[in-house]
PDB file of N, CA and C in Angstrom:
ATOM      1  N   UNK A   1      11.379  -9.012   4.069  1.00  0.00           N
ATOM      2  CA  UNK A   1      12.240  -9.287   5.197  1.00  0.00           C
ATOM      3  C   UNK A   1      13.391 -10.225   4.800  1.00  0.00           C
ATOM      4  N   UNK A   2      13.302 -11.285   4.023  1.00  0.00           N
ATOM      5  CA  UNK A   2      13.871 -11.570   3.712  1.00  0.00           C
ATOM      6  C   UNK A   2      14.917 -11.640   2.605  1.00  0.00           C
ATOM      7  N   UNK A   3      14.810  -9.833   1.822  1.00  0.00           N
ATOM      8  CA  UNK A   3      16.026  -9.567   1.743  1.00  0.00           C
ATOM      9  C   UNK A   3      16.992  -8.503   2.479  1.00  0.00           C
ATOM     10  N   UNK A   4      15.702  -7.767   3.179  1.00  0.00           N
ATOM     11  CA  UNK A   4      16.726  -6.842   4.146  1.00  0.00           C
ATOM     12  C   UNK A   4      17.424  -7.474   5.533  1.00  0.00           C
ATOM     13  N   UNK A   5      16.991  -8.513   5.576  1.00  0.00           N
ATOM     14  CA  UNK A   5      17.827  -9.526   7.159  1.00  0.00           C
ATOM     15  C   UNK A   5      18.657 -10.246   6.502  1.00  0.00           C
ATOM     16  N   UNK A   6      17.668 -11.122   5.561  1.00  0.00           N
ATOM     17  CA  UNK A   6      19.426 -12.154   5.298  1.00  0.00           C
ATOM     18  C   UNK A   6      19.600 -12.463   3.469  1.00  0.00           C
ATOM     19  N   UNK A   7      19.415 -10.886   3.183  1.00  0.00           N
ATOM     20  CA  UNK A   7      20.492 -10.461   1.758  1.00  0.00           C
ATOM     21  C   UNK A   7      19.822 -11.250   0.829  1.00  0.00           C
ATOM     22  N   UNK A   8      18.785 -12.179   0.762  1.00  0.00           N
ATOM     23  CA  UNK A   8      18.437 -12.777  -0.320  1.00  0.00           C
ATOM     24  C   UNK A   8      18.279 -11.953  -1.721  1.00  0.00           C
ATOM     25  N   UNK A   9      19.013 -11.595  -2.559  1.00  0.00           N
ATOM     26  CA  UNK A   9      18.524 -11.393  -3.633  1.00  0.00           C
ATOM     27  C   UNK A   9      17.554 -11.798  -4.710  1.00  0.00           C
ATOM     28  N   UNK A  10      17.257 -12.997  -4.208  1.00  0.00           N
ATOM     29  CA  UNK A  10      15.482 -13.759  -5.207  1.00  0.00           C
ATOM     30  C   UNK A  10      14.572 -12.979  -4.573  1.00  0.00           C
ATOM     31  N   UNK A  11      14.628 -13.084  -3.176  1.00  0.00           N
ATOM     32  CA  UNK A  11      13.800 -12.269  -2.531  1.00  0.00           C
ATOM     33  C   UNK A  11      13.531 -11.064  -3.107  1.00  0.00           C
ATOM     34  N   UNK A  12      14.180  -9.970  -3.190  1.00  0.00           N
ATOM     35  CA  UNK A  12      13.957  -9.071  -3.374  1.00  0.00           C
ATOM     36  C   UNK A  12      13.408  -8.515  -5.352  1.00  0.00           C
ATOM     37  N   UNK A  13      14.193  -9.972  -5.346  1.00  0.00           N
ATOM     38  CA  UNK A  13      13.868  -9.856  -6.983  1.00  0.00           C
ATOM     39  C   UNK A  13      11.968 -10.122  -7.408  1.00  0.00           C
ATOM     40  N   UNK A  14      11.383 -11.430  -6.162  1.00  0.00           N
ATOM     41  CA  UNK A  14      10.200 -11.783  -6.572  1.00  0.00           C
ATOM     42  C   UNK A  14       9.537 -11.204  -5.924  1.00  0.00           C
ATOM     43  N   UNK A  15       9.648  -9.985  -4.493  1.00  0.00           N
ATOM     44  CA  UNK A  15       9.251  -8.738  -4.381  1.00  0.00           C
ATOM     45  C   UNK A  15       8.758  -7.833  -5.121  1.00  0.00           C
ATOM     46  N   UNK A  16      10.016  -7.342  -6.245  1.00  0.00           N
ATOM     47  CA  UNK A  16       9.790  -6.444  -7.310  1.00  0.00           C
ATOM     48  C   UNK A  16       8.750  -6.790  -8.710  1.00  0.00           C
ATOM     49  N   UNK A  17       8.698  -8.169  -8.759  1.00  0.00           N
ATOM     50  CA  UNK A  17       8.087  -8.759  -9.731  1.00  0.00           C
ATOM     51  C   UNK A  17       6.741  -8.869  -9.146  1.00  0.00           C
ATOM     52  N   UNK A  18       5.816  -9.072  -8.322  1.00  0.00           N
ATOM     53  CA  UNK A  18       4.972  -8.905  -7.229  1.00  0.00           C
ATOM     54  C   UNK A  18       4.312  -7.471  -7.040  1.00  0.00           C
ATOM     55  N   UNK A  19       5.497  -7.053  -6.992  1.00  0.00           N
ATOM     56  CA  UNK A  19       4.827  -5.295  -6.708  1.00  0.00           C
ATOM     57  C   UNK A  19       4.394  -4.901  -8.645  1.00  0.00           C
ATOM     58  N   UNK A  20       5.259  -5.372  -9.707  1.00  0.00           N
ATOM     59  CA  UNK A  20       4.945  -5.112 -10.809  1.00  0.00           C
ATOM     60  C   UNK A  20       3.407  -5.558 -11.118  1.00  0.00           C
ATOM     61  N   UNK A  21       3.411  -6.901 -10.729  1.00  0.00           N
ATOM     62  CA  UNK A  21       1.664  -7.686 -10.434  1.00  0.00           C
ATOM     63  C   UNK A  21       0.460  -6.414 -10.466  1.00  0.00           C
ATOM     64  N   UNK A  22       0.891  -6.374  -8.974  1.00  0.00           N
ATOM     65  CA  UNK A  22      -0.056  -5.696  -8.395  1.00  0.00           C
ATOM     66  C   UNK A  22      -0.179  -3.923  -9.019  1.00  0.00           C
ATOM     67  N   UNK A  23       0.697  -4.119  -9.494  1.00  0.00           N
ATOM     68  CA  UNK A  23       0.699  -2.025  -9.860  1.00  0.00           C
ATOM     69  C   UNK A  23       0.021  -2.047 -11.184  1.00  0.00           C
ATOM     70  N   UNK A  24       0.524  -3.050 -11.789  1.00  0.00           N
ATOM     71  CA  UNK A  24      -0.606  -3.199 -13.107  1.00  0.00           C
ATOM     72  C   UNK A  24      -2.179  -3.761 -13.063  1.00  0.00           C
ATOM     73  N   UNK A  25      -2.095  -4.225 -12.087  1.00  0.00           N
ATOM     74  CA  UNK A  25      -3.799  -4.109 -11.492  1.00  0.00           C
ATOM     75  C   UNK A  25      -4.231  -3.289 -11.438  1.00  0.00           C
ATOM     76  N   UNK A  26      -3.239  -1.902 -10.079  1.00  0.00           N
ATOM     77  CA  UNK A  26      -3.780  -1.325 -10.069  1.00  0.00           C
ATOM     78  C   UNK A  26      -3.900   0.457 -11.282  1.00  0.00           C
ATOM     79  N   UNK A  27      -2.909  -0.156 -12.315  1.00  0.00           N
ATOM     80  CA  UNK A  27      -3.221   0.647 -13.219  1.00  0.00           C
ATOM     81  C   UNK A  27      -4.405   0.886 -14.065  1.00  0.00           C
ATOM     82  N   UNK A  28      -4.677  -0.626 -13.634  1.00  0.00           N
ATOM     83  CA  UNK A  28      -5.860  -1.010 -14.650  1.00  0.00           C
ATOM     84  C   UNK A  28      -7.496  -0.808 -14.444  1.00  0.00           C
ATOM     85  N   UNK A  29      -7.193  -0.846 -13.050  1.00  0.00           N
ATOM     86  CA  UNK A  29      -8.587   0.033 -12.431  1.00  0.00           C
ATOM     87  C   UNK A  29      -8.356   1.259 -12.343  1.00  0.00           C
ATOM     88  N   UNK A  30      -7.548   1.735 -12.347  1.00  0.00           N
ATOM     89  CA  UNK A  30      -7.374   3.621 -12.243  1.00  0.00           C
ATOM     90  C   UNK A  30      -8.038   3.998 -13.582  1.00  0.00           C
ATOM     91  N   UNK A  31      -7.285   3.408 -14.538  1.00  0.00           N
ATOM     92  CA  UNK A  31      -7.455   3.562 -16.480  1.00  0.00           C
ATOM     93  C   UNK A  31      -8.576   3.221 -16.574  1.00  0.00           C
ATOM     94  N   UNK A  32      -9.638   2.186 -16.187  1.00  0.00           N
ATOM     95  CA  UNK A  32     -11.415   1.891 -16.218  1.00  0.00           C
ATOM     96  C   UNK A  32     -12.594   2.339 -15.594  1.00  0.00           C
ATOM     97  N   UNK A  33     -11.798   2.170 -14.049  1.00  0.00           N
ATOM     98  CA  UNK A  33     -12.764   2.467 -13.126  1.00  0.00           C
ATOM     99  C   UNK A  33     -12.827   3.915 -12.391  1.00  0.00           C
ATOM    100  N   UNK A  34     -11.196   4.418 -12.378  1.00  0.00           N
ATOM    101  CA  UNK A  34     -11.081   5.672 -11.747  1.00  0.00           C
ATOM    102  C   UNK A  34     -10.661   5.529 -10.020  1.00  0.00           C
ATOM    103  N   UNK A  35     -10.276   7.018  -9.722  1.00  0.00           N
ATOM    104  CA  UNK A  35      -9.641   6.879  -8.239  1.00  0.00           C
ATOM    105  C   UNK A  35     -10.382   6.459  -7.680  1.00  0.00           C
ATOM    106  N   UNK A  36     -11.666   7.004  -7.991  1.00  0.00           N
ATOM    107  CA  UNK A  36     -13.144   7.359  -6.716  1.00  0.00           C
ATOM    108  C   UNK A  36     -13.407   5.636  -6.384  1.00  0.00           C
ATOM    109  N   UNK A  37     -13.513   4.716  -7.896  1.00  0.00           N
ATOM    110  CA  UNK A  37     -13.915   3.301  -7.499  1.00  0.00           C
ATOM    111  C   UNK A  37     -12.517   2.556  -6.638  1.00  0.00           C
ATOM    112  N   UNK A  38     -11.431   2.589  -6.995  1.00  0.00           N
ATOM    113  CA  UNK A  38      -9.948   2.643  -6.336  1.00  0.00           C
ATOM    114  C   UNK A  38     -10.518   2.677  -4.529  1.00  0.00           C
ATOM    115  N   UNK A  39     -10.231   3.821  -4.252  1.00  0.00           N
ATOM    116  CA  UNK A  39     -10.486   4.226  -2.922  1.00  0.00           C
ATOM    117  C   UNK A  39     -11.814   3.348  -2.673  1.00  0.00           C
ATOM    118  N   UNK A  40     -12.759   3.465  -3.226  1.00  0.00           N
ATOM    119  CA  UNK A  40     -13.601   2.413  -2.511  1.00  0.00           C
ATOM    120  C   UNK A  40     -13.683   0.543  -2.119  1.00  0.00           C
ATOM    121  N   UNK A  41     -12.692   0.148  -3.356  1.00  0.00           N
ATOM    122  CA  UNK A  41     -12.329  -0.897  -2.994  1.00  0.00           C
ATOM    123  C   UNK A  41     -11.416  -1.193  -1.944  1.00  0.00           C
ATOM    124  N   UNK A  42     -11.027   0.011  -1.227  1.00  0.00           N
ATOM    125  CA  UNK A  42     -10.298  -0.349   0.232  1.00  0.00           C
ATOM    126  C   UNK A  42     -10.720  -0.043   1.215  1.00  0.00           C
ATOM    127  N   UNK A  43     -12.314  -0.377   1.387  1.00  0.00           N
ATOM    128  CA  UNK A  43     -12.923  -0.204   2.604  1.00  0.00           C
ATOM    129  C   UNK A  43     -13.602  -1.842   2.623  1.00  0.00           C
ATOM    130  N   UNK A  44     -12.466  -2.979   2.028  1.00  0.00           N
ATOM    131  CA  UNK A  44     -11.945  -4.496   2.990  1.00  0.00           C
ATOM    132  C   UNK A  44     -10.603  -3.996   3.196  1.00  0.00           C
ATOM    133  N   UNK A  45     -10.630  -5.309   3.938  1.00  0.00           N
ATOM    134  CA  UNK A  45      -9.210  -5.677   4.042  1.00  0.00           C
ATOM    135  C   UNK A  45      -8.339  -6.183   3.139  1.00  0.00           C
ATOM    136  N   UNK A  46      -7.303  -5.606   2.982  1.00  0.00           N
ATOM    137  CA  UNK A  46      -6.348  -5.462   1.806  1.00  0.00           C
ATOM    138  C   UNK A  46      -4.925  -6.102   2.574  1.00  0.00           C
ATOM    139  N   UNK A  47      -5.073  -6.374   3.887  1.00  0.00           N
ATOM    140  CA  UNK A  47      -3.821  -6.674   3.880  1.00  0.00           C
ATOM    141  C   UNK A  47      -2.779  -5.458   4.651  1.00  0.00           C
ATOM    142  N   UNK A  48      -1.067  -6.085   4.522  1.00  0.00           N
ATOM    143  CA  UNK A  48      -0.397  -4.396   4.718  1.00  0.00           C
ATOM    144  C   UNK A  48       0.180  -4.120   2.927  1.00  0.00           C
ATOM    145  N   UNK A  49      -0.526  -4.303   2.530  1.00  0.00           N
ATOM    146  CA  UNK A  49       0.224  -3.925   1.266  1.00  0.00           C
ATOM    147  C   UNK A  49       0.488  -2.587   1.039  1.00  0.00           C
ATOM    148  N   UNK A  50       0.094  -1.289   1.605  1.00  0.00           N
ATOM    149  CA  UNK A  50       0.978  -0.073   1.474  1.00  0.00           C
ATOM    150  C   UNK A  50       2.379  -0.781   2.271  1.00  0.00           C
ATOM    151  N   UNK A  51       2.451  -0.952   3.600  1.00  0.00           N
ATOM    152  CA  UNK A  51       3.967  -1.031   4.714  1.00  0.00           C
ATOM    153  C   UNK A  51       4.592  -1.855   3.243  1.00  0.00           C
ATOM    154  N   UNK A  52       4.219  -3.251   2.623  1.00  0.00           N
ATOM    155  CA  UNK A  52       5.202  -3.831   2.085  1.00  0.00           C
ATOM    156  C   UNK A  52       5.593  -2.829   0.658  1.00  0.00           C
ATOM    157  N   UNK A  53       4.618  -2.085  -0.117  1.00  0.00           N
ATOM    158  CA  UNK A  53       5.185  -1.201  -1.259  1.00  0.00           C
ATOM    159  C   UNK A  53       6.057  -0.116  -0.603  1.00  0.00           C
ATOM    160  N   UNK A  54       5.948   0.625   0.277  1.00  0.00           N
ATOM    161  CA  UNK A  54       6.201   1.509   0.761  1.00  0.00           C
ATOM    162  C   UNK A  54       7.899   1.217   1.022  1.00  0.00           C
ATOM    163  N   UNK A  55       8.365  -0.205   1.866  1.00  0.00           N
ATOM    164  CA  UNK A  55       9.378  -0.577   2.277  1.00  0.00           C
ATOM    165  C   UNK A  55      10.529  -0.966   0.963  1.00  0.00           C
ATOM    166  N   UNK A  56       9.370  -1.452  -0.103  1.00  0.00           N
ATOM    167  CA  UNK A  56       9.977  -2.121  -1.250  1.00  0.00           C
ATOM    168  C   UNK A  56      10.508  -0.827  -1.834  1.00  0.00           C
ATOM    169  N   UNK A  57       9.650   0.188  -2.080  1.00  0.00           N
ATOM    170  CA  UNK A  57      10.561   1.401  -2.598  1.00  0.00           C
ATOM    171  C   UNK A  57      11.155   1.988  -1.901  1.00  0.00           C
ATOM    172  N   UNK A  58      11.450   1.783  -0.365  1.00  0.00           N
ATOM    173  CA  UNK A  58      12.484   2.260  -0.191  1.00  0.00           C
ATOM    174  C   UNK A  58      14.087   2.277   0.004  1.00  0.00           C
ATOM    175  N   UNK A  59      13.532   0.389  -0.424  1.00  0.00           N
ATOM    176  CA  UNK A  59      15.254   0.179  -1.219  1.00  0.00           C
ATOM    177  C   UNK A  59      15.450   0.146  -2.808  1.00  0.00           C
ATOM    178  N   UNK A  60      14.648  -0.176  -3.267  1.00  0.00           N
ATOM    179  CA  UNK A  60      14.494  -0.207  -5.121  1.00  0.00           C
ATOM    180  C   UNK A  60      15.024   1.865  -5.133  1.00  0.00           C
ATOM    181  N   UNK A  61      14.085   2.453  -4.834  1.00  0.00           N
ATOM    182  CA  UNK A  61      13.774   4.003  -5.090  1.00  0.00           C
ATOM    183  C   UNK A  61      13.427   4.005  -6.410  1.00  0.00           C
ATOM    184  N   UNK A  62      12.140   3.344  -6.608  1.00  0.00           N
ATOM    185  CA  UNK A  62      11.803   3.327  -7.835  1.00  0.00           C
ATOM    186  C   UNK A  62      10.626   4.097  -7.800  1.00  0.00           C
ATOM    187  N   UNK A  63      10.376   5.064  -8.775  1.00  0.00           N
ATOM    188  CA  UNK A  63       8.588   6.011  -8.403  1.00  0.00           C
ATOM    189  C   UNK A  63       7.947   5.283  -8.387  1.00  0.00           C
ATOM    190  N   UNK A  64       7.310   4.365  -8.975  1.00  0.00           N
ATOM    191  CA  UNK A  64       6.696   3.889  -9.529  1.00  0.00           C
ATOM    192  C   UNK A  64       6.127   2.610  -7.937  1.00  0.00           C
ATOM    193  N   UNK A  65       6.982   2.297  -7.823  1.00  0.00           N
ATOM    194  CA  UNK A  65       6.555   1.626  -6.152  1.00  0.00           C
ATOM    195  C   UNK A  65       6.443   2.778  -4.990  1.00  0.00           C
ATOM    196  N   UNK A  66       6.579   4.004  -4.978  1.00  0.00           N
ATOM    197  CA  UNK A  66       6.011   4.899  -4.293  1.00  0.00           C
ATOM    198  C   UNK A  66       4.739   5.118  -4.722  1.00  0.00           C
ATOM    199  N   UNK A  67       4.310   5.448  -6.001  1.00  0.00           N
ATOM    200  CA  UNK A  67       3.308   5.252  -6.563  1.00  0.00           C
ATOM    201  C   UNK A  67       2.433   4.349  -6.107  1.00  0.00           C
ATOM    202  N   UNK A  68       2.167   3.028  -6.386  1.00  0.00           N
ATOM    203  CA  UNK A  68       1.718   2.136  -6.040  1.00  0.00           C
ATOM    204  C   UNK A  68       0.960   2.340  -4.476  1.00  0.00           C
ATOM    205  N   UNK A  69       2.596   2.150  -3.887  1.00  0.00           N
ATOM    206  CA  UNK A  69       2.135   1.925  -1.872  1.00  0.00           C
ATOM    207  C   UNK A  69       1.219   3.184  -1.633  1.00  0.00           C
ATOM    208  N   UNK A  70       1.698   4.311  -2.485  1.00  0.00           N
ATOM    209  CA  UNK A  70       0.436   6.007  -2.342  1.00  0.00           C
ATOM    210  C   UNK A  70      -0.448   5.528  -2.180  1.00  0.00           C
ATOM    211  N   UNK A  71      -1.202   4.229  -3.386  1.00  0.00           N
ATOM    212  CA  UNK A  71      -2.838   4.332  -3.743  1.00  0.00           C
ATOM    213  C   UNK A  71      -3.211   3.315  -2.550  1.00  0.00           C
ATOM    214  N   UNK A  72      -2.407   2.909  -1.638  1.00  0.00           N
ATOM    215  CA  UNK A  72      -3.095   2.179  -0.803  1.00  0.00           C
ATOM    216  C   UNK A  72      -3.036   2.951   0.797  1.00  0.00           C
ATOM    217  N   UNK A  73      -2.682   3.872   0.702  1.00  0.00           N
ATOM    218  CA  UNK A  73      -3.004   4.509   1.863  1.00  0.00           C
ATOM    219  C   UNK A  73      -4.598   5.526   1.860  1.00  0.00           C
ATOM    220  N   UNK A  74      -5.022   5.405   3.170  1.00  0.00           N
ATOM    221  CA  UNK A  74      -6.657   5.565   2.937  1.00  0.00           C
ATOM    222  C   UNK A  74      -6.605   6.411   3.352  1.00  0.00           C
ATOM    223  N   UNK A  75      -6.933   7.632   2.292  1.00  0.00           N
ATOM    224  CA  UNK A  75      -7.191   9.528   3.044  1.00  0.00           C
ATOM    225  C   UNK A  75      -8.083   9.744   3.383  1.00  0.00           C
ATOM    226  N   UNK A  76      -9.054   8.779   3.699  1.00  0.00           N
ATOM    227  CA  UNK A  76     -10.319   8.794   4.294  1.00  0.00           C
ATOM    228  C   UNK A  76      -9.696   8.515   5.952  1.00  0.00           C
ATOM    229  N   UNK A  77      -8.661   7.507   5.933  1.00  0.00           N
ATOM    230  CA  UNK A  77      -8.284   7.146   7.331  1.00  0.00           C
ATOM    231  C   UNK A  77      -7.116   7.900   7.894  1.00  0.00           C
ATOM    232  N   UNK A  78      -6.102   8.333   7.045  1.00  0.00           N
ATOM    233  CA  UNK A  78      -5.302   9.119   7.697  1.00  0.00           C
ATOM    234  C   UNK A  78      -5.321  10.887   8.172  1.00  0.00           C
ATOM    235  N   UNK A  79      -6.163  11.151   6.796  1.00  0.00           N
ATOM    236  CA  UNK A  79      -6.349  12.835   6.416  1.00  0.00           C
ATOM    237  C   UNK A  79      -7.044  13.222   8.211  1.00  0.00           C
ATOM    238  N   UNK A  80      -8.275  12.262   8.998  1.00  0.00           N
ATOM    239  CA  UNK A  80      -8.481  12.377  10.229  1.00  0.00           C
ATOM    240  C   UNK A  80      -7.727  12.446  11.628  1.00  0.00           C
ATOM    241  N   UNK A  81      -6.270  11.461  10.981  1.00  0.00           N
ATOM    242  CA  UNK A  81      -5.548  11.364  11.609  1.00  0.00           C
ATOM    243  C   UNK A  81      -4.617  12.998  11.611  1.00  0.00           C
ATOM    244  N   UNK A  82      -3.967  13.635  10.845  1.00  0.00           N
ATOM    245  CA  UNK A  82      -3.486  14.626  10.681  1.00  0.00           C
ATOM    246  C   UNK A  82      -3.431  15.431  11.317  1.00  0.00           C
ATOM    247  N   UNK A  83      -5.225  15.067  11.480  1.00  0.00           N
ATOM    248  CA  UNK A  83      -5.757  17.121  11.701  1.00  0.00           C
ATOM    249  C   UNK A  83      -6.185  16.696  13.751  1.00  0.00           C
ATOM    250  N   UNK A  84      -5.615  15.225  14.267  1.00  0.00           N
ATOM    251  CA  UNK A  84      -6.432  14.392  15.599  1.00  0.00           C
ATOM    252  C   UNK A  84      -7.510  14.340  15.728  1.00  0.00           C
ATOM    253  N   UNK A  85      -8.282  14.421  15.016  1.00  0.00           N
ATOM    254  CA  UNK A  85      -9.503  14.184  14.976  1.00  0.00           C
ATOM    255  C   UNK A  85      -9.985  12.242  15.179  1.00  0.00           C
ATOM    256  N   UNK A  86     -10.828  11.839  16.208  1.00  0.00           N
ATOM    257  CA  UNK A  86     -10.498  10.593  16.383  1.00  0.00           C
ATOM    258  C   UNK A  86     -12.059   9.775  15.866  1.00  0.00           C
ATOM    259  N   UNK A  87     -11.473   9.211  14.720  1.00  0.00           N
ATOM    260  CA  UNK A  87     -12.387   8.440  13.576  1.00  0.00           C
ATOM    261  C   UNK A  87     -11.864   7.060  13.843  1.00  0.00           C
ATOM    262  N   UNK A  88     -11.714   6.833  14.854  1.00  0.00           N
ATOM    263  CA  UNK A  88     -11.239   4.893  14.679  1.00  0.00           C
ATOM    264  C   UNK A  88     -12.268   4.230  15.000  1.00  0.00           C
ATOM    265  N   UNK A  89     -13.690   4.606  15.642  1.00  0.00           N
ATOM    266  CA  UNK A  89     -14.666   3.740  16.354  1.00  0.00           C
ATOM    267  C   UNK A  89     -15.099   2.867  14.951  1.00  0.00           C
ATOM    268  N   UNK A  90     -15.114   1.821  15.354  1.00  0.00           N
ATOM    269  CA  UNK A  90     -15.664   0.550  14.014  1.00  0.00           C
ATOM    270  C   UNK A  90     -14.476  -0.087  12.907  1.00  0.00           C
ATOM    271  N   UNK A  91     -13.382   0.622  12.664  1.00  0.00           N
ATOM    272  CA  UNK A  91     -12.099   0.262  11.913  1.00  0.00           C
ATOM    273  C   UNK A  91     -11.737  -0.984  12.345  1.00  0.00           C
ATOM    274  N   UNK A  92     -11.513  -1.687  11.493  1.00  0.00           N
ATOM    275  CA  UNK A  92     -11.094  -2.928  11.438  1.00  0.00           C
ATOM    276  C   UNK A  92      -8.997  -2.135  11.827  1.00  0.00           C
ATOM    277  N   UNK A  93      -8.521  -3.152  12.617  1.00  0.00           N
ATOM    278  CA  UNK A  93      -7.377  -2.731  13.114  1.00  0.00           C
ATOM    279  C   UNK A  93      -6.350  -3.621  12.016  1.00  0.00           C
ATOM    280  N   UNK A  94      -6.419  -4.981  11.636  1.00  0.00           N
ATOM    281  CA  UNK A  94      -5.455  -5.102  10.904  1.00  0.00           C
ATOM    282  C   UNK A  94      -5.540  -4.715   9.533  1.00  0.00           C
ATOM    283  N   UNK A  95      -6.548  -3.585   8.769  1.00  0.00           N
ATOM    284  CA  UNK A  95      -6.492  -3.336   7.792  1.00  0.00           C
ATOM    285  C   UNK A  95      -5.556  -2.136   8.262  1.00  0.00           C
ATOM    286  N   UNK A  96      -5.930  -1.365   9.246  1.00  0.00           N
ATOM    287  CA  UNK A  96      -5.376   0.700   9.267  1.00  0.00           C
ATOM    288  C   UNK A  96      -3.990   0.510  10.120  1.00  0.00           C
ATOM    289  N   UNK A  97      -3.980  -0.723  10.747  1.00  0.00           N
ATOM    290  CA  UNK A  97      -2.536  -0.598  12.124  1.00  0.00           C
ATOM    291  C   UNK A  97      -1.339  -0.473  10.741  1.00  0.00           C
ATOM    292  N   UNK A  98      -0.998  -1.486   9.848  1.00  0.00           N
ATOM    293  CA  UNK A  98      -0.131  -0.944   8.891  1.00  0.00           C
ATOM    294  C   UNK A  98      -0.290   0.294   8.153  1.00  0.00           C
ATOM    295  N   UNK A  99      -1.259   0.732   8.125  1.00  0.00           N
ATOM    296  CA  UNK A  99      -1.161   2.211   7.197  1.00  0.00           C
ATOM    297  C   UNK A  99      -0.399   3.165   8.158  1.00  0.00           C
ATOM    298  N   UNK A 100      -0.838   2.737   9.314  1.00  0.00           N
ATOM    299  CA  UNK A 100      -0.422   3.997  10.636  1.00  0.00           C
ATOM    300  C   UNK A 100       1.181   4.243  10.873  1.00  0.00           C
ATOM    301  N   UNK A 101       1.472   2.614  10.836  1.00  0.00           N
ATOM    302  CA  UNK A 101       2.807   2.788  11.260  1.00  0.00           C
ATOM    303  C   UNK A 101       3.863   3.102   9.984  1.00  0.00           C
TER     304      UNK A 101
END
């Protein structure tokens, strides 16, 4: 937010450096552990960290932060959503309300 409201360029710089953090994490469990353990570590709460990768690449337009914000969206939680099928009973709301929107 604070480089798309008021232009900060550090901002957006320690954004990108942040999202680099985290993508090499999560390279690093993809490369050991695999998708299947991936996807299961996001049944906590994670936060909105897809909305913030998702937003970040969509001013960078870098793959690689599309990439990223991908592995945090839950196709366990949306793929239900798709088809209306209604799977929300027990969901924790501030983990899925950012995936949704």
């Amino acid at each position: 937010d604070q480089y798309t409201i008021a232009g900060s360029s550090l901002a957006l710089q320690l954004a990108i450096g942040l999202a680099a953090y985290v993508g090499g994490r999560l390279e690093r469990v993809l490369s050991t552990s695999g998708l299947t353990h991936h996807w299961a570590t996001l049944n906590m709460e994670y936060g909105g960290m897809n909305d913030v990768l998702w937003q970040l690449a969509a001013i960078t337009g870098r793959p690689e932060h599309r990439r990223w914000a991908s592995l945090f969206d839950k196709p366990c939680f949306l793929s239900p959503q798709a088809t209306h099928e209604d799977r929300l009973s027990k969901m924790h709301a501030n983990t899925h309300v950012p995936i949704a929107i």
